[in-house]
Protein backbone atom coordinates (compact mmCIF):
# COMPACT_ATOMS: atom_id res chain seq x y z
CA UNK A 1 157.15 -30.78 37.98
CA UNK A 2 156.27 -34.48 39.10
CA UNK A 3 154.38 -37.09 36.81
CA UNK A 4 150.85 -36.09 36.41
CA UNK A 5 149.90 -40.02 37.39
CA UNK A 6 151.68 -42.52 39.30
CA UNK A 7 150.76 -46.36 37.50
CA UNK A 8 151.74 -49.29 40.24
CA UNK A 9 152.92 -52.35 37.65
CA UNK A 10 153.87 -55.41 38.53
CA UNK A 11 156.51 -57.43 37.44
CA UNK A 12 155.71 -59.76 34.34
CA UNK A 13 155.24 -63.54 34.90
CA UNK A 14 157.71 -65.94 34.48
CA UNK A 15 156.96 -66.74 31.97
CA UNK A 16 155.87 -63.16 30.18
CA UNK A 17 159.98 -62.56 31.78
CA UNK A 18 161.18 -65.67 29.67
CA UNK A 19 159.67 -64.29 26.53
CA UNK A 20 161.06 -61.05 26.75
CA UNK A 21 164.58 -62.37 27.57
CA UNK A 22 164.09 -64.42 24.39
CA UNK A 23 163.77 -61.44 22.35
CA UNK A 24 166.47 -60.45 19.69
CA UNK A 25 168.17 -57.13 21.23
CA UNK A 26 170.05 -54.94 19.97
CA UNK A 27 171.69 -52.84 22.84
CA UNK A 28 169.01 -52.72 25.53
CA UNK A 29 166.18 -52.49 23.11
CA UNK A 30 164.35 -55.57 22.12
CA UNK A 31 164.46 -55.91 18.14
CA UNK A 32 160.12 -55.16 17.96
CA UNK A 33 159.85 -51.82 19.79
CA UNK A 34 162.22 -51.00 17.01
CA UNK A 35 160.51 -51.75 14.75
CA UNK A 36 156.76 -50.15 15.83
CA UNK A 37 155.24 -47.34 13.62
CA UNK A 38 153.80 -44.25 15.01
CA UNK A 39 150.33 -44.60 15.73
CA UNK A 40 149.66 -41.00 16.56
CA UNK A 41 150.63 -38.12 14.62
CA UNK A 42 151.02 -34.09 17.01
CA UNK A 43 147.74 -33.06 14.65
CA UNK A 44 146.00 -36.39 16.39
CA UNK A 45 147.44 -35.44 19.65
CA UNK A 46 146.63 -31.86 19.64
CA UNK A 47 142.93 -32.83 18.96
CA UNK A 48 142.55 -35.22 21.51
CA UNK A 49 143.91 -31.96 24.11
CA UNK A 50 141.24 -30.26 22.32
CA UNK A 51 138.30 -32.52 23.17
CA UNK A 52 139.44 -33.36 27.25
CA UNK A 53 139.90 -29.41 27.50
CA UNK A 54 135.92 -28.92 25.95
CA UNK A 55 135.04 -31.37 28.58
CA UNK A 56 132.65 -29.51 30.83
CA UNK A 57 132.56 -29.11 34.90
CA UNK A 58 129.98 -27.86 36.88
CA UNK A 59 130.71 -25.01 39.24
CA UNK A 60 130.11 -27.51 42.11
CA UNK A 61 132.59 -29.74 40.47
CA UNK A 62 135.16 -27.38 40.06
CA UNK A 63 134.51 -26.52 43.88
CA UNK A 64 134.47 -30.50 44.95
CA UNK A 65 137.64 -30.95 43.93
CA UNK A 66 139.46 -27.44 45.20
CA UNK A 67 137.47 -29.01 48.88
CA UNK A 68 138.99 -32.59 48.26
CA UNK A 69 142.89 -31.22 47.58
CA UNK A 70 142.51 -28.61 50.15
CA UNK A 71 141.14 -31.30 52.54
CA UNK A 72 144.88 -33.17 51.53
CA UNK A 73 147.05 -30.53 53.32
CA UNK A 74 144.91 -30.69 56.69
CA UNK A 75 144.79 -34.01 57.29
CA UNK A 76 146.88 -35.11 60.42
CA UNK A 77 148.40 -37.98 58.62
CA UNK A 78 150.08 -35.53 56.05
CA UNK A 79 152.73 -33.04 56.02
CA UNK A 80 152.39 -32.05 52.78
CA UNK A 81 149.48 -32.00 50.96
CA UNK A 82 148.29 -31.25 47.08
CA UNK A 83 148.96 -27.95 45.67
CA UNK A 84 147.00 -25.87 43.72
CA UNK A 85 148.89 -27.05 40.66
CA UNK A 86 148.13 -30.84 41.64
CA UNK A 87 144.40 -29.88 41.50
CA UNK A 88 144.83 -28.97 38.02
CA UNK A 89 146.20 -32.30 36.99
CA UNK A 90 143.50 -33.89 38.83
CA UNK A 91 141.24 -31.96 36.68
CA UNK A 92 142.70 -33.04 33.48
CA UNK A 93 142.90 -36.87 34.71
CA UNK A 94 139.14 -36.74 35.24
CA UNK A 95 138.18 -34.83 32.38
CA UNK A 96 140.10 -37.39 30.25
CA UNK A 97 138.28 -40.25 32.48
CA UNK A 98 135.44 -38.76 31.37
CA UNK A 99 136.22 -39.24 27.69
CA UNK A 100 137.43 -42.32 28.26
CA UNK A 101 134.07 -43.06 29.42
CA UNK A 102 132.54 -41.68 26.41
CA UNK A 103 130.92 -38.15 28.22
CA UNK A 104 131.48 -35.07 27.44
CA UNK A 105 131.11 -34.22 31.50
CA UNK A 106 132.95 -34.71 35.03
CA UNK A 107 131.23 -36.96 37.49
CA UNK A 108 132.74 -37.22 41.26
CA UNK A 109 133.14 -41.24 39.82
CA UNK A 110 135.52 -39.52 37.05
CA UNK A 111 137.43 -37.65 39.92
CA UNK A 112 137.61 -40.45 42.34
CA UNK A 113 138.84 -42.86 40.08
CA UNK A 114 142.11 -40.48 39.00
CA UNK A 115 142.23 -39.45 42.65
CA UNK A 116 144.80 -42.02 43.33
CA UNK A 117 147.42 -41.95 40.86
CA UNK A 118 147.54 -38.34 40.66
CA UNK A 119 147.73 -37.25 44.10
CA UNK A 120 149.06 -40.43 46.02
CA UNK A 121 153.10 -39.93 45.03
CA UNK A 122 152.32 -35.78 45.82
CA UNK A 123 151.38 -36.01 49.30
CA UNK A 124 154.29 -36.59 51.86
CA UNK A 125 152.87 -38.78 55.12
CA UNK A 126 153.55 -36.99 58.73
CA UNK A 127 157.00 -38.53 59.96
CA UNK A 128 154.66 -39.98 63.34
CA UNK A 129 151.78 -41.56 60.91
CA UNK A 130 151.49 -45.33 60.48
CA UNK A 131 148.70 -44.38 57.95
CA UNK A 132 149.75 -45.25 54.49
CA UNK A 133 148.25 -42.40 52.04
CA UNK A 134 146.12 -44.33 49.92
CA UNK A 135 144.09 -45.34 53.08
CA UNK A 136 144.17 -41.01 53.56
CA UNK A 137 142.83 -40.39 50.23
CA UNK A 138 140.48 -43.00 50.45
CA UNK A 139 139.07 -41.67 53.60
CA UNK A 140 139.08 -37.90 52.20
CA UNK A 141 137.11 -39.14 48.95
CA UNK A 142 134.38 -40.29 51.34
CA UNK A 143 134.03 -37.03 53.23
CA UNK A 144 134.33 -34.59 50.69
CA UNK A 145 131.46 -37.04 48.16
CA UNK A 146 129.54 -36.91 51.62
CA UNK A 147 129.82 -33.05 51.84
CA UNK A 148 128.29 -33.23 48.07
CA UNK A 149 124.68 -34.25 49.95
């Protein structure tokens, strides 16, 4: 399967470059990831699973995002949209959103905001589009929260 997000970084500064470069390595790794302890043990791990699956969904929810992926494989600009499967991990991005945002419950807000780097590397632009897909997602966001009213 494909990454469940896709995170856009840009490069470091100059200076942030400089500092790295004047790192001890050893190999290709610089000398302090090395050295950094686990902060997370699997029985820490496995309970954070636990609490973003107990994260509750409405009905409607569950149905506002199955309209807002299936909405992804109609749209002229694309020739392939989500799956089925990619509506999952959208699910589990915005139930961990959620948690992030200290609820125990999915908001659209929690959806929209994961929208992007879950779905934007899975959909595959129509070969005559000039559209870039984040303007299509951003534009199938609005309809489907406007279908909501």
């Amino acid at each position: 399967d494909r990454f469940l997000l896709r995170i856009r970084m840009d490069y470091p500064s100059e200076e942030d470059e400089a500092e790295i470069l004047a790192l001890e390595h050893h190999g290709v790794m610089p000398a302090t990831l090395m050295d950094v302890a686990t902060s997370i043990t699997g029985a820490d791990l496995l309970e954070v699973r636990r609490v973003v699956d107990g994260t509750g969904i409405s009905l409607g929810m569950l149905r506002h995002i199955a309209r807002f992926v299936r909405a992804t494989r109609s749209a002229p600009e694309v020739e392939l949209g989500a799956s089925p499967r990619a509506g999952v991990h959208l699910l589990a991005a915005a139930k961990a959103h959620a948690r992030i945002a200290d609820r125990n419950y999915v908001t659209v807000d929690d959806v929209e905001r994961v929208a992007h780097p879950v779905l934007e590397h899975r959909l595959v632009p129509a070969h005559d589009s000039e559209v870039n897909i984040d303007q299509v997602l951003r534009r199938l966001l609005l309809e489907t929260r406007r279908a909501l009213n």
